[in-house]
Structure formats: C-alpha cells, structure tokens
C-alpha atoms as a PDB file:
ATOM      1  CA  UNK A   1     -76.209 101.686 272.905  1.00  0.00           C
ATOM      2  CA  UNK A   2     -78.789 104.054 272.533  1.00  0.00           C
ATOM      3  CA  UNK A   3     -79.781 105.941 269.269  1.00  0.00           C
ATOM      4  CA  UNK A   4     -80.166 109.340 268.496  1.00  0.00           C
ATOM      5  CA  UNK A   5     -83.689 110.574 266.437  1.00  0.00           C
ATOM      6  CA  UNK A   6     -81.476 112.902 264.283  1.00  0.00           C
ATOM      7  CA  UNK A   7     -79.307 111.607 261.338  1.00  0.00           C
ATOM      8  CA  UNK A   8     -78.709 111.471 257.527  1.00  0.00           C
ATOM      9  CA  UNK A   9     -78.071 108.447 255.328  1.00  0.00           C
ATOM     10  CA  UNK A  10     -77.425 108.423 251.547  1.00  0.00           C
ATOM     11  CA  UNK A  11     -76.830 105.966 248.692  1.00  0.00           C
ATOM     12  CA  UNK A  12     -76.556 105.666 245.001  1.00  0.00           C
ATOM     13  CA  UNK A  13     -76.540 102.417 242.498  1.00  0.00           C
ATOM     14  CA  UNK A  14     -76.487 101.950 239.164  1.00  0.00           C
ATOM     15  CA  UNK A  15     -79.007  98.785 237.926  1.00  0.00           C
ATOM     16  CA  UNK A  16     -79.124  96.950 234.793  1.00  0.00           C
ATOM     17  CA  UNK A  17     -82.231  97.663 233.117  1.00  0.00           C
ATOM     18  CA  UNK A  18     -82.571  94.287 231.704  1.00  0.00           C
ATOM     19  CA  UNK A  19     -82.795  95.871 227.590  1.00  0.00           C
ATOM     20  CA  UNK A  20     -79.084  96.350 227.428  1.00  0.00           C
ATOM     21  CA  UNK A  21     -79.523 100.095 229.671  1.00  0.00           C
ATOM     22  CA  UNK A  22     -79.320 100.710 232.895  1.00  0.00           C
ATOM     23  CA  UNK A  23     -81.035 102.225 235.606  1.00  0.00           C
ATOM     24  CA  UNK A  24     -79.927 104.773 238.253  1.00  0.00           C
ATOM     25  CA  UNK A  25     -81.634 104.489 241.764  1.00  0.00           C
ATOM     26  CA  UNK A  26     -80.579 107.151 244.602  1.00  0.00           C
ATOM     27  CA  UNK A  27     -82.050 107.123 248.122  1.00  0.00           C
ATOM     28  CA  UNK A  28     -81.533 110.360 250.586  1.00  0.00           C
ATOM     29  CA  UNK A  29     -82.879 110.334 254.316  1.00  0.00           C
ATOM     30  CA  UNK A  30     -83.330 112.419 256.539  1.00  0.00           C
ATOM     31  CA  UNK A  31     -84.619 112.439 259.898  1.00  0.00           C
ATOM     32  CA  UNK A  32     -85.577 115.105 262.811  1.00  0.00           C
ATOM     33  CA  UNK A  33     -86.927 115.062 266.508  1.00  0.00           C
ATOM     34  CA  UNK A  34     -90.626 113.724 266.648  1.00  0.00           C
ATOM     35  CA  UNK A  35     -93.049 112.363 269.244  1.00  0.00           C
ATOM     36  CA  UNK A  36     -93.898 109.339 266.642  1.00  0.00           C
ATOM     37  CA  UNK A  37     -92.909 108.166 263.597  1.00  0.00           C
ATOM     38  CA  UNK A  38     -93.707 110.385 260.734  1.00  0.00           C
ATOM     39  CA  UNK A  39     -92.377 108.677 257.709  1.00  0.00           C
ATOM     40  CA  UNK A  40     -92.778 110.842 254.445  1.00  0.00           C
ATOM     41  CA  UNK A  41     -91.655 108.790 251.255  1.00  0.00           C
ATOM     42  CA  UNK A  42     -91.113 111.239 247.715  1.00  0.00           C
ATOM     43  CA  UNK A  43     -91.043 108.826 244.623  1.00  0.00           C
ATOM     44  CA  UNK A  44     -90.914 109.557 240.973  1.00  0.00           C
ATOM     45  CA  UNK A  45     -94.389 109.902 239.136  1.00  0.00           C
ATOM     46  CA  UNK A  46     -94.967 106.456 237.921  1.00  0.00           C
ATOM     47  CA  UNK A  47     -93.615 104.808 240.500  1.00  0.00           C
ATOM     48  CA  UNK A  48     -96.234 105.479 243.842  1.00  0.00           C
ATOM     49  CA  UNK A  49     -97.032 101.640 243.988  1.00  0.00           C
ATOM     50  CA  UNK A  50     -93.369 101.225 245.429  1.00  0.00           C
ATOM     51  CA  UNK A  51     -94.712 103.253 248.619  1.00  0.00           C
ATOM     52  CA  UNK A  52     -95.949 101.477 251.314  1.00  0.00           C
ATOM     53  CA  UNK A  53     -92.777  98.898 250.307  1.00  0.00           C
ATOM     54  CA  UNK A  54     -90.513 101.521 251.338  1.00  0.00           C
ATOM     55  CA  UNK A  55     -92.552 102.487 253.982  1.00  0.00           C
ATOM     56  CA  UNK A  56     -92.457  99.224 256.221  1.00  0.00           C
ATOM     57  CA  UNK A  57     -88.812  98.682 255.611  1.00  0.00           C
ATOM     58  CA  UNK A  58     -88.228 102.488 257.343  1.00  0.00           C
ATOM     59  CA  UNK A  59     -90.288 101.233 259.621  1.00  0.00           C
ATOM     60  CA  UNK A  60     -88.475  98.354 260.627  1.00  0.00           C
ATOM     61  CA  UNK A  61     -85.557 100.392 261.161  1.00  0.00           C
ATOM     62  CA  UNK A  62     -87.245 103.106 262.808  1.00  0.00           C
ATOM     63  CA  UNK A  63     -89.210 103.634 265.851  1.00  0.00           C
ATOM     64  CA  UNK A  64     -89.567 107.437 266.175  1.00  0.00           C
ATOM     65  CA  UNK A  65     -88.854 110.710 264.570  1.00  0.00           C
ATOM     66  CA  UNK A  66     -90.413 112.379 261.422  1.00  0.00           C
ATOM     67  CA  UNK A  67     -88.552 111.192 258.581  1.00  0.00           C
ATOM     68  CA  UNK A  68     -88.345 111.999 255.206  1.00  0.00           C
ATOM     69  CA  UNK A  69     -87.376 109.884 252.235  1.00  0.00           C
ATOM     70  CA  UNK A  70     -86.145 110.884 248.668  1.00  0.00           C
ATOM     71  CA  UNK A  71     -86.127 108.126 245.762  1.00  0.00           C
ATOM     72  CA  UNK A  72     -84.657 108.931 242.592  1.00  0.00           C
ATOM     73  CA  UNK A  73     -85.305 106.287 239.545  1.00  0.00           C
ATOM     74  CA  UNK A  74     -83.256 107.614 236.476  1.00  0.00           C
ATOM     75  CA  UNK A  75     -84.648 105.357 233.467  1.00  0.00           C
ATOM     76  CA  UNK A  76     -82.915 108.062 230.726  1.00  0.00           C
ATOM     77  CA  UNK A  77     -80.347 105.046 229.821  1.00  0.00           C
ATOM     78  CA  UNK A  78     -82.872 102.241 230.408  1.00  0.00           C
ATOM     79  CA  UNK A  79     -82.863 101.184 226.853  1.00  0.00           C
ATOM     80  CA  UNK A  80     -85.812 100.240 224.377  1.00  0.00           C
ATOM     81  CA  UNK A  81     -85.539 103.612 222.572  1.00  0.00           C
ATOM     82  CA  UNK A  82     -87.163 103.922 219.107  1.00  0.00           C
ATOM     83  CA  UNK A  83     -87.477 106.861 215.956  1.00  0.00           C
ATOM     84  CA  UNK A  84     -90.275 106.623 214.223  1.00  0.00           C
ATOM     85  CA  UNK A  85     -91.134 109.135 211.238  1.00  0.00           C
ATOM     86  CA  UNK A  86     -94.219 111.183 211.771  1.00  0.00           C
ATOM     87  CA  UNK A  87     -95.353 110.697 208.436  1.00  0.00           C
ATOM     88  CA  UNK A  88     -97.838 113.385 208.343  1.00  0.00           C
ATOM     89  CA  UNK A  89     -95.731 116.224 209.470  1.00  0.00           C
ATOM     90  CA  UNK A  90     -92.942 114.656 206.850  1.00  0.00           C
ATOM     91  CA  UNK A  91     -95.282 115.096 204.060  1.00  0.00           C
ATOM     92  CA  UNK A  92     -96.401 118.303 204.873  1.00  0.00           C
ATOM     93  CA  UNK A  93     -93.143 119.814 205.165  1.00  0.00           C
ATOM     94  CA  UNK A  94     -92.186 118.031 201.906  1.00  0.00           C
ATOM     95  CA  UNK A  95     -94.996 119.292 199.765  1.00  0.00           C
ATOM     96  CA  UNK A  96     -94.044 122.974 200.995  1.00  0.00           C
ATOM     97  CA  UNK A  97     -90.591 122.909 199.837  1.00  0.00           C
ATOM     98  CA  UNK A  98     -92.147 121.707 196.441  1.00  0.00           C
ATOM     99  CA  UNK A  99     -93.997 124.557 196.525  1.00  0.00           C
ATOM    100  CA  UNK A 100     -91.177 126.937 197.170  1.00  0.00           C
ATOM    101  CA  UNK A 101     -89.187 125.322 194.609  1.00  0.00           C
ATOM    102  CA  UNK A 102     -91.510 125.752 192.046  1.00  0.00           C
ATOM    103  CA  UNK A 103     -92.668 129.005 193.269  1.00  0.00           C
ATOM    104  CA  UNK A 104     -89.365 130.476 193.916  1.00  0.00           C
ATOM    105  CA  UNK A 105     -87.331 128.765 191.207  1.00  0.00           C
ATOM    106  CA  UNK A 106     -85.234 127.381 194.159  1.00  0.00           C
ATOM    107  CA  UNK A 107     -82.760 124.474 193.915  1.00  0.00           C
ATOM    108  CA  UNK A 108     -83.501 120.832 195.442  1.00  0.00           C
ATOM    109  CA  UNK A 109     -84.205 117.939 196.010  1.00  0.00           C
ATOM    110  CA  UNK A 110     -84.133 118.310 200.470  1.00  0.00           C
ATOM    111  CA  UNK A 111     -81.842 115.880 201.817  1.00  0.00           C
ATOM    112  CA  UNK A 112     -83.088 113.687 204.607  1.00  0.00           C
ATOM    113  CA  UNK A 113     -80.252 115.342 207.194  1.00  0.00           C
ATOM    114  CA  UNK A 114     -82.268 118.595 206.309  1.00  0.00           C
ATOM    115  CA  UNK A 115     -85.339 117.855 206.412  1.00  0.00           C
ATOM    116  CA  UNK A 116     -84.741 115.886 210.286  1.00  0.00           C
ATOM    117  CA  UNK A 117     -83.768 119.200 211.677  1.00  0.00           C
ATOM    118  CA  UNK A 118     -87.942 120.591 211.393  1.00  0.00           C
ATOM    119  CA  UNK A 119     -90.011 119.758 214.766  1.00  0.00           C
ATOM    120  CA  UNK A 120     -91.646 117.026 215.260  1.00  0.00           C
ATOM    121  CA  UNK A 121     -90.634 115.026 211.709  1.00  0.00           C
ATOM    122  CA  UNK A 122     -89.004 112.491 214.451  1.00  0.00           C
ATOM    123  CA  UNK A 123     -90.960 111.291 217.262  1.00  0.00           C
ATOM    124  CA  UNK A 124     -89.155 109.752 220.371  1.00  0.00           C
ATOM    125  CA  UNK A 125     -90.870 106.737 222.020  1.00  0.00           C
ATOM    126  CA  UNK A 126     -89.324 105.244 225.276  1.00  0.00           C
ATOM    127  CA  UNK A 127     -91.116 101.941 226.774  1.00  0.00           C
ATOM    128  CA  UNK A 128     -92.073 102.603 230.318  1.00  0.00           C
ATOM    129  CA  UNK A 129     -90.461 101.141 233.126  1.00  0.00           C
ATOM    130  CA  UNK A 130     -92.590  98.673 235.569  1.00  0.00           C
ATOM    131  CA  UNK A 131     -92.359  99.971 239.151  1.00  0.00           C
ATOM    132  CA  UNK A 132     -92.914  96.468 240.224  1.00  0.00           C
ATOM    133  CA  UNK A 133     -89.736  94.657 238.691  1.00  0.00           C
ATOM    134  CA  UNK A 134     -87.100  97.577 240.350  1.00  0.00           C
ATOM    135  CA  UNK A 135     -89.169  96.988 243.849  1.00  0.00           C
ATOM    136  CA  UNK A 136     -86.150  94.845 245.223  1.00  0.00           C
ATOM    137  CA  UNK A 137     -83.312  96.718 243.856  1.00  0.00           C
ATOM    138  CA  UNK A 138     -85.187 100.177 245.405  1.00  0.00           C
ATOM    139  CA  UNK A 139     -85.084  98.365 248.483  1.00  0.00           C
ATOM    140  CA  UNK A 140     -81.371  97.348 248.511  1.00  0.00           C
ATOM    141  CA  UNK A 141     -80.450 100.814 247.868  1.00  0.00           C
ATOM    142  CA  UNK A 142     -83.244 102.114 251.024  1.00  0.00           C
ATOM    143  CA  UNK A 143     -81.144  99.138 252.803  1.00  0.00           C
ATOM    144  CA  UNK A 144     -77.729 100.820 252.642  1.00  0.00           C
ATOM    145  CA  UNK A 145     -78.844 104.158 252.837  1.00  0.00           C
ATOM    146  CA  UNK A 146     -80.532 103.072 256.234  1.00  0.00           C
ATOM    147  CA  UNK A 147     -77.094 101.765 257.139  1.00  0.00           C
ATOM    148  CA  UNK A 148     -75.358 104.757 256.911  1.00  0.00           C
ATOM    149  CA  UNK A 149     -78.439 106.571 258.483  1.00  0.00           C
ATOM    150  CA  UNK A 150     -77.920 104.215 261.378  1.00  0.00           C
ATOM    151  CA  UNK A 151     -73.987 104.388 261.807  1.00  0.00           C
ATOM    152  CA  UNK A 152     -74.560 108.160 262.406  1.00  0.00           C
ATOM    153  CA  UNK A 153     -77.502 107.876 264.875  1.00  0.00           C
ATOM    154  CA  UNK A 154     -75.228 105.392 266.687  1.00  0.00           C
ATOM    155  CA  UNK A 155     -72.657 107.766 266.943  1.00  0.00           C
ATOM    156  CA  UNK A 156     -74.777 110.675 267.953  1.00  0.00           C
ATOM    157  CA  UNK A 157     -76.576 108.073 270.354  1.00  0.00           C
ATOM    158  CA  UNK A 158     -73.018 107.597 272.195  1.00  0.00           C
ATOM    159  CA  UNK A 159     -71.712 110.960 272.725  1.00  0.00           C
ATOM    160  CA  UNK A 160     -75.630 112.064 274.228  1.00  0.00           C
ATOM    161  CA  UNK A 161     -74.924 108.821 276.591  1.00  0.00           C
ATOM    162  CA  UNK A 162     -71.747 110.319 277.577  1.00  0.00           C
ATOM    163  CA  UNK A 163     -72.932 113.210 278.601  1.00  0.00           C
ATOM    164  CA  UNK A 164     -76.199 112.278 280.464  1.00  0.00           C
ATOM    165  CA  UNK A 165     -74.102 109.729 282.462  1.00  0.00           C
ATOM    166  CA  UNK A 166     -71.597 112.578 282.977  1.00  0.00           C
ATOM    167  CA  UNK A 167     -74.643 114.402 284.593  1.00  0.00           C
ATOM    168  CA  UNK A 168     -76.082 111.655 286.664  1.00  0.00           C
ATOM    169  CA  UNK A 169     -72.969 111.247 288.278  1.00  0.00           C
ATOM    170  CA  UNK A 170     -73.236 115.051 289.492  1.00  0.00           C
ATOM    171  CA  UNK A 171     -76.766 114.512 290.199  1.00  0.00           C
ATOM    172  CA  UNK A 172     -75.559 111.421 292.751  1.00  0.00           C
ATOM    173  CA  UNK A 173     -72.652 113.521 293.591  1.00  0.00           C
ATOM    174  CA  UNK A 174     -75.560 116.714 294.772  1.00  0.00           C
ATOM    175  CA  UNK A 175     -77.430 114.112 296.419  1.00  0.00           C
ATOM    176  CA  UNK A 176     -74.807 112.591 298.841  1.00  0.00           C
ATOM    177  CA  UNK A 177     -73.883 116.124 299.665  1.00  0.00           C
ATOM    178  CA  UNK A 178     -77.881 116.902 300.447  1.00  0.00           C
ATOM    179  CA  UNK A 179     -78.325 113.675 302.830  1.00  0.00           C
ATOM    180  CA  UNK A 180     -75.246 115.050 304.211  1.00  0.00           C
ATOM    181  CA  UNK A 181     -76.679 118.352 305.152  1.00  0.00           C
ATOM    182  CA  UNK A 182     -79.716 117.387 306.316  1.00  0.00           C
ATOM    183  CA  UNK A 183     -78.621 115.780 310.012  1.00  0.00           C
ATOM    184  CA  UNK A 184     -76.962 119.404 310.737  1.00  0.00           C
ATOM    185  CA  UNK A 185     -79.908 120.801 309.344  1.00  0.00           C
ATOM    186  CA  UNK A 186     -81.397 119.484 312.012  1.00  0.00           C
ATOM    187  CA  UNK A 187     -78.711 119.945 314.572  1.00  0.00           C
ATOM    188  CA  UNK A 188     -78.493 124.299 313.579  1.00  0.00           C
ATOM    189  CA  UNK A 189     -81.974 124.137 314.497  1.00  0.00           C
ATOM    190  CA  UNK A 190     -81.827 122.699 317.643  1.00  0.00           C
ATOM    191  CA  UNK A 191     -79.379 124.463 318.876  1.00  0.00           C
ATOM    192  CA  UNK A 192     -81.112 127.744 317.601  1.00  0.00           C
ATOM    193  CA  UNK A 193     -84.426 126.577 319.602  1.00  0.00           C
ATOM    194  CA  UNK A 194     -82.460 126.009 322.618  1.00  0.00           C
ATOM    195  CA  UNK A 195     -81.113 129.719 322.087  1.00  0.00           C
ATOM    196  CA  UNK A 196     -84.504 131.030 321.643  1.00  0.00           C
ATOM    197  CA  UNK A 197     -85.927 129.460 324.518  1.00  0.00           C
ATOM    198  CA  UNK A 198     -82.936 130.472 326.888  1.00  0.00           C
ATOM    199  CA  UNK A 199     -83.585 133.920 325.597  1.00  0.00           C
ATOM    200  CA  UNK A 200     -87.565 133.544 326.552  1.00  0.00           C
ATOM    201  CA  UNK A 201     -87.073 132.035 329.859  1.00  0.00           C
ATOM    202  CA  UNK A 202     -84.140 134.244 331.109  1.00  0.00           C
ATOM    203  CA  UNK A 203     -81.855 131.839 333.341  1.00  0.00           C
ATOM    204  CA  UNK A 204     -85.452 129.148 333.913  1.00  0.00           C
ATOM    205  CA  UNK A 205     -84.636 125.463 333.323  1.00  0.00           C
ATOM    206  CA  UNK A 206     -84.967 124.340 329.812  1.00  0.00           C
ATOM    207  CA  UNK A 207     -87.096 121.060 329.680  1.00  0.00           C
ATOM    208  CA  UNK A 208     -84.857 118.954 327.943  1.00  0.00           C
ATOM    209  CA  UNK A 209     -87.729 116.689 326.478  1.00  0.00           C
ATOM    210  CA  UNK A 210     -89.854 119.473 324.961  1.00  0.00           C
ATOM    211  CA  UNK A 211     -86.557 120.257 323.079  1.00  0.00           C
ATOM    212  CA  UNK A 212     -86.185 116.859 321.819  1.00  0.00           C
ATOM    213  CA  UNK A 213     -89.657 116.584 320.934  1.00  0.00           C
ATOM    214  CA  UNK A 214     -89.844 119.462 318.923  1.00  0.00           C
ATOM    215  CA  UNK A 215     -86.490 118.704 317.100  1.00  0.00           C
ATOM    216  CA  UNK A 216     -87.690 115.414 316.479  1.00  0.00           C
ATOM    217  CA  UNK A 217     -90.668 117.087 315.269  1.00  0.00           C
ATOM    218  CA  UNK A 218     -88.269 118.590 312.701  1.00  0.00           C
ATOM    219  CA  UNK A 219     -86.202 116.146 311.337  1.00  0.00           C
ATOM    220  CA  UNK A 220     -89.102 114.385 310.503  1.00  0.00           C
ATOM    221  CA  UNK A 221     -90.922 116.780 308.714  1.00  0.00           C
ATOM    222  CA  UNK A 222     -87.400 117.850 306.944  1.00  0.00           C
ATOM    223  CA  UNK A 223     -86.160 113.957 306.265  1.00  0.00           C
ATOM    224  CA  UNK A 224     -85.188 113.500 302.792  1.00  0.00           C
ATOM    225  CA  UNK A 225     -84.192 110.212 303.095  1.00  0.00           C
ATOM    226  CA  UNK A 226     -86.996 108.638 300.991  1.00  0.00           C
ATOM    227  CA  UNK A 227     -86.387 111.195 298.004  1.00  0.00           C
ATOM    228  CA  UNK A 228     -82.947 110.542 297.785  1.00  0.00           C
ATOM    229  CA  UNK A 229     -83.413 106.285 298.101  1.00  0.00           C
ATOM    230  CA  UNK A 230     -85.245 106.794 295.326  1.00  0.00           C
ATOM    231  CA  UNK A 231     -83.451 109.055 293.192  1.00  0.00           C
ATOM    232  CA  UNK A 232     -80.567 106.736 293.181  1.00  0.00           C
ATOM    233  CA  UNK A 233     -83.247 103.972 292.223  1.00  0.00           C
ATOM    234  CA  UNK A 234     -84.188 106.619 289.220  1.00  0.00           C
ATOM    235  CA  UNK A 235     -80.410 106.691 288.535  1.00  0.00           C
ATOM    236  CA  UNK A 236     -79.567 103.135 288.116  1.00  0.00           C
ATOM    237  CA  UNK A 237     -81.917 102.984 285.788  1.00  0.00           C
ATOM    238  CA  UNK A 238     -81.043 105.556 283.579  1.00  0.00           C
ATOM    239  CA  UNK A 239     -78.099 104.135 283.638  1.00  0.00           C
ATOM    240  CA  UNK A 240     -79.399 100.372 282.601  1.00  0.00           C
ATOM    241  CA  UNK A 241     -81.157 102.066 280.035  1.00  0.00           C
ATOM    242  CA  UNK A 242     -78.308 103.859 278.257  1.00  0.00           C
ATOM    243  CA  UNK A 243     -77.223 100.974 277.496  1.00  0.00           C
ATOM    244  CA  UNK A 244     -80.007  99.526 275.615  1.00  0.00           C
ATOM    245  CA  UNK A 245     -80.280  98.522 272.022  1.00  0.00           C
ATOM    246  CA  UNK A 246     -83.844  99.002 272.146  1.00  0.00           C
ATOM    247  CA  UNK A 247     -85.911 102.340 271.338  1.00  0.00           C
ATOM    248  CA  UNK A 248     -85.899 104.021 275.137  1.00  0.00           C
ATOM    249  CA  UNK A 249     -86.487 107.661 274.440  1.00  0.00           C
ATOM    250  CA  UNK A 250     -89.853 107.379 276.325  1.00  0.00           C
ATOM    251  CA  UNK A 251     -89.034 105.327 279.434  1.00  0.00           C
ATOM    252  CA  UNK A 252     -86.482 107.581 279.819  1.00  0.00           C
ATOM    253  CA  UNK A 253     -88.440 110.854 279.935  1.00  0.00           C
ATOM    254  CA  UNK A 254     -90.636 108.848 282.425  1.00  0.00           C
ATOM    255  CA  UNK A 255     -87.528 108.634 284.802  1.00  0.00           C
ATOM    256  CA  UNK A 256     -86.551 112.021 284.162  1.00  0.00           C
ATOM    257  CA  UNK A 257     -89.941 113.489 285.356  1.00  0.00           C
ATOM    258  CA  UNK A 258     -89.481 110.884 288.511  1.00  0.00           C
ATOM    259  CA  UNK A 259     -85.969 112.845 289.088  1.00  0.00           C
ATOM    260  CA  UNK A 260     -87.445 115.859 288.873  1.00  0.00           C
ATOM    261  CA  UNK A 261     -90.653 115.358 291.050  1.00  0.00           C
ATOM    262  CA  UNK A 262     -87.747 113.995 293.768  1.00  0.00           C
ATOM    263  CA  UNK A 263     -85.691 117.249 293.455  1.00  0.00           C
ATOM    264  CA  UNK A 264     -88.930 119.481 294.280  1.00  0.00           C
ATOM    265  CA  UNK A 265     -89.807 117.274 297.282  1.00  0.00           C
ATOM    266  CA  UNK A 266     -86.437 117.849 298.398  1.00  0.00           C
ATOM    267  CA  UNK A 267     -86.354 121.493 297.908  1.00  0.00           C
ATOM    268  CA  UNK A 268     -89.901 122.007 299.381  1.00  0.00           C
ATOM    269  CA  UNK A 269     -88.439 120.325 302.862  1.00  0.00           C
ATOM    270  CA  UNK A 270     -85.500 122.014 303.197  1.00  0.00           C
ATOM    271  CA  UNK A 271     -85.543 125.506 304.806  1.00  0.00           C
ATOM    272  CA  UNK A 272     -81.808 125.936 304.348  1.00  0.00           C
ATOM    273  CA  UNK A 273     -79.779 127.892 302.240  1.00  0.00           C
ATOM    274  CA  UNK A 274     -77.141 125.435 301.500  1.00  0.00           C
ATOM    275  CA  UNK A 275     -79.606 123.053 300.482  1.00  0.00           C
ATOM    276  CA  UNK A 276     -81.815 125.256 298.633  1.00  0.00           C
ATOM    277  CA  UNK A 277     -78.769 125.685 296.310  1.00  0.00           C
ATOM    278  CA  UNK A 278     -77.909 122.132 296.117  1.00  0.00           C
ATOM    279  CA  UNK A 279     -81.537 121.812 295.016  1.00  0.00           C
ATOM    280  CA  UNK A 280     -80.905 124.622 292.601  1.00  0.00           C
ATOM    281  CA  UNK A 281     -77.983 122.396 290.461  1.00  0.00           C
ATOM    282  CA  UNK A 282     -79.739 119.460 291.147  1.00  0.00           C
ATOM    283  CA  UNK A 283     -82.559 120.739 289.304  1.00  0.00           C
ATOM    284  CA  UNK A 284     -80.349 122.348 286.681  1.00  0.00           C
ATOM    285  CA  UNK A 285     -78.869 119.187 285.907  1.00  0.00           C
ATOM    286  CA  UNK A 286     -81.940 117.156 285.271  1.00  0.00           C
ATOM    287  CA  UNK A 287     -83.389 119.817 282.843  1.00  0.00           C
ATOM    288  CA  UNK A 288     -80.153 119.313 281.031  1.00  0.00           C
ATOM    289  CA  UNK A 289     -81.168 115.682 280.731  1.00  0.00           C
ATOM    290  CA  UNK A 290     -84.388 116.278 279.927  1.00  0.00           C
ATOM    291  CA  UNK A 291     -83.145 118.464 276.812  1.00  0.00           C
ATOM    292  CA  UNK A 292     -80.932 115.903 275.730  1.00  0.00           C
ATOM    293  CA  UNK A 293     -83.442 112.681 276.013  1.00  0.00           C
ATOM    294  CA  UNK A 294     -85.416 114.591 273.567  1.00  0.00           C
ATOM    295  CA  UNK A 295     -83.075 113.593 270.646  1.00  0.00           C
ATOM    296  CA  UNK A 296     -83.216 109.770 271.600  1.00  0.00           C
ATOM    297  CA  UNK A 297     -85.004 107.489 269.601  1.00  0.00           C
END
C-alpha cells in the first residue's frame, strides 16, 4: 500500500553507559511534503560524527519529503564523575579567614562543610562520552522511531488510497456517461442540419448523401472514443499503482497530468452542453487527485 510523505515517529531508551551510569538517547521525526528528500539531522554538540550514520539509515527508509530529525544524548548519569579541590582558590580563601580572625578577633578554626559552600573551592570533572561507541545504540533508537514514523504514513497512505480510488470510480463513471452522449451528439445535429436545410430549400429535395456526409463529417471531428480508451488505460493504472509498496508519488502525478490532458481533449470536441458539464466534474475530480497525490511518498 502506498505511503503518505507526512508523519511523526518518536522513541526514547535508556543505555548503560558502560561506568556503572547510564545514558538517555531520544529520537523525534518529523516529516512534511517535498519534491526530494531533504533530510535535516540536529545532534548534540560533541556528537556531529554520528551524522551521516543517521543520515543513510533515514535514507533507507525514506524516499521523499523534507524531514527533520532530533537526537537527544543525555550523558548527566553516565558515570566517571570526580571532585577535585582547587587548591589555589582553597588557600586563598583560607588565608583570608586567618586574616579576619586575627583582625577581627573572630572565632575559628572553618570547618571543611563551610568552607565547600565558597565558588569554585570544588571543581566538577565529567569524562567525555565517545560519539563513536553509542553509534549503534543511536541507531536502534532512529530504528524504532522510524517504525512508528512508518505505521502512521501507512495509515495515512490507506485512507488517501481510499479516496483517490473513490474518485476514479466517478471519473469512469463521467466517462461512460460522455461516450454515451456523444452518438446523440451526433444524432441532435443531424437532425438540426436536416431542419436547417428544409428551412433553406423551402419544400426542394434534401440530398440525402450531402446530409450524411456532413454528419459524418461531424462525428468524426467530435469522436471521443480515443480519449476515453485511454483514460480507462490511465485508470487501471492508478489503480495498479495504489497498490504498490514502492515509492509512486511521481508516476502517479505523470498519470494524473495524462487524465487531465484526456479531459481537455474531450471538452475541446464537444460542443454540447451536457457534455461540457460532464467535462466540468470530470475535470474537478482529477484536480482532487492531483491535490491528494501530492502527500504520497
């Protein structure tokens, strides 16, 4: 079944860190109408080398639309946190509160707890996380969040095949009733040039062949018969196409133009009113298509 361009796919895990933390990976897709692919992928700083990675698994996933792709890599509980002293700033602050207590007469010594609570007596040093070793576990996170993002394309992609086949069935439904029209088409006009020439000639003998000729001369210049032969071509293979598990969006606006060409032809041949309105839906109902295709991959 076909697949819509449009969808949305998310997914969180939680990854051991490998120094007794763990690491939190989320991955967030989202994806709108596009000619081509336009893949957009927005990693943590640090972490840009996982890129093109990412990049040719969306691509094996997806053929068009502009997508965009949020990574998260939370590393806060990774592990392989140390304190160290800053022994300078320790010092300094130390030999001021000597100086107070001898200058002010003040009571001491500073406990430790105390003397923790100045900035920057503690430093906090985290090791950094290589980008390389959480490649496969970014990647099986991207894999279920493209699952999801698929599921709902699917879905999407089914209800836009209902209602395009919906419409070619009106579309083959207008077209019977045009190749029905067209013989009396051609009959109303014969028996309007047999009217007009009775009128002309006032009671002379119609020449039966000139009449024939000329509404033979008509019907062929009026004959739809190729247009509609091939719109129901154009038809079945929309319809094949629906079908499809394979990227169609283009083929299909292909056939859609073909549809639409075939409509014109028809309406630029008939000269009658019934037909010009058949040509009217007709028309209305491959535009209506043709809006719809545009969301299929």
């Amino acid at each position: 079944m076909i697949k819509s361009m449009t969808g949305y796919g998310y997914a969180k895990r939680t990854v051991d860190s490998g120094t007794s933390g763990t690491i939190d990976i989320t991955v967030e897709l989202k994806c709108v109408n596009n000619r081509y692919l336009d893949c957009t992928i927005r990693l943590p700083r640090g972490f840009g080398a996982l890129e093109e990675s990412v990049k040719q698994r969306v691509a094996g996933a997806i053929s068009r639309g502009k997508v965009d792709v949020f990574i998260t890599i939370d590393t806060s509980r990774a592990g392989d946190v140390l304190v160290r002293v800053n022994r300078p700033v320790a010092d300094a602050y130390m030999a001021a509160f000597k100086e107070l207590t001898e200058l002010y007469a003040l009571p001491g010594p500073t406990s430790a707890a105390e003397l923790m609570r100045f900035p920057d007596v503690l430093t906090l040093e985290k090791s950094e996380t290589d980008p390389q070793t959480l490649l496969s576990d970014v990647l099986a996170v991207l894999d279920e969040a493209l699952e999801g993002f698929t599921a709902m394309r699917c879905a999407e992609g089914e209800n836009l095949a209902r209602d395009i086949l919906a419409r070619l069935d009106t579309i083959e439904n207008l077209t019977a009733q045009c190749e029905v029209l067209s013989p009396k088409t051609v009959a109303d006009y014969r028996a309007r040039l047999e009217a007009r020439l009775a009128e002309v000639l006032q009671g002379q003998e119609i020449d039966p062949q000139r009449i024939l000729m000329e509404a033979a001369i008509f019907a062929d210049r009026i004959d739809i018969g190729e247009e509609t032969v091939r719109l129901r071509s154009h038809i079945g293979q929309l319809r094949n196409l629906l079908l499809s598990d394979a990227p169609v969006g283009r083929k299909l606006d292909f056939l859609v133009q073909e549809l639409n060409r075939e409509a014109n032809t028809i309406g630029s041949k008939g000269n009658d009113a019934e037909m010009a309105r058949l040509v009217v839906d007709l028309k209305a109902e491959i535009e209506r298509i043709r809006e719809q295709i545009q969301n299929i991959e």
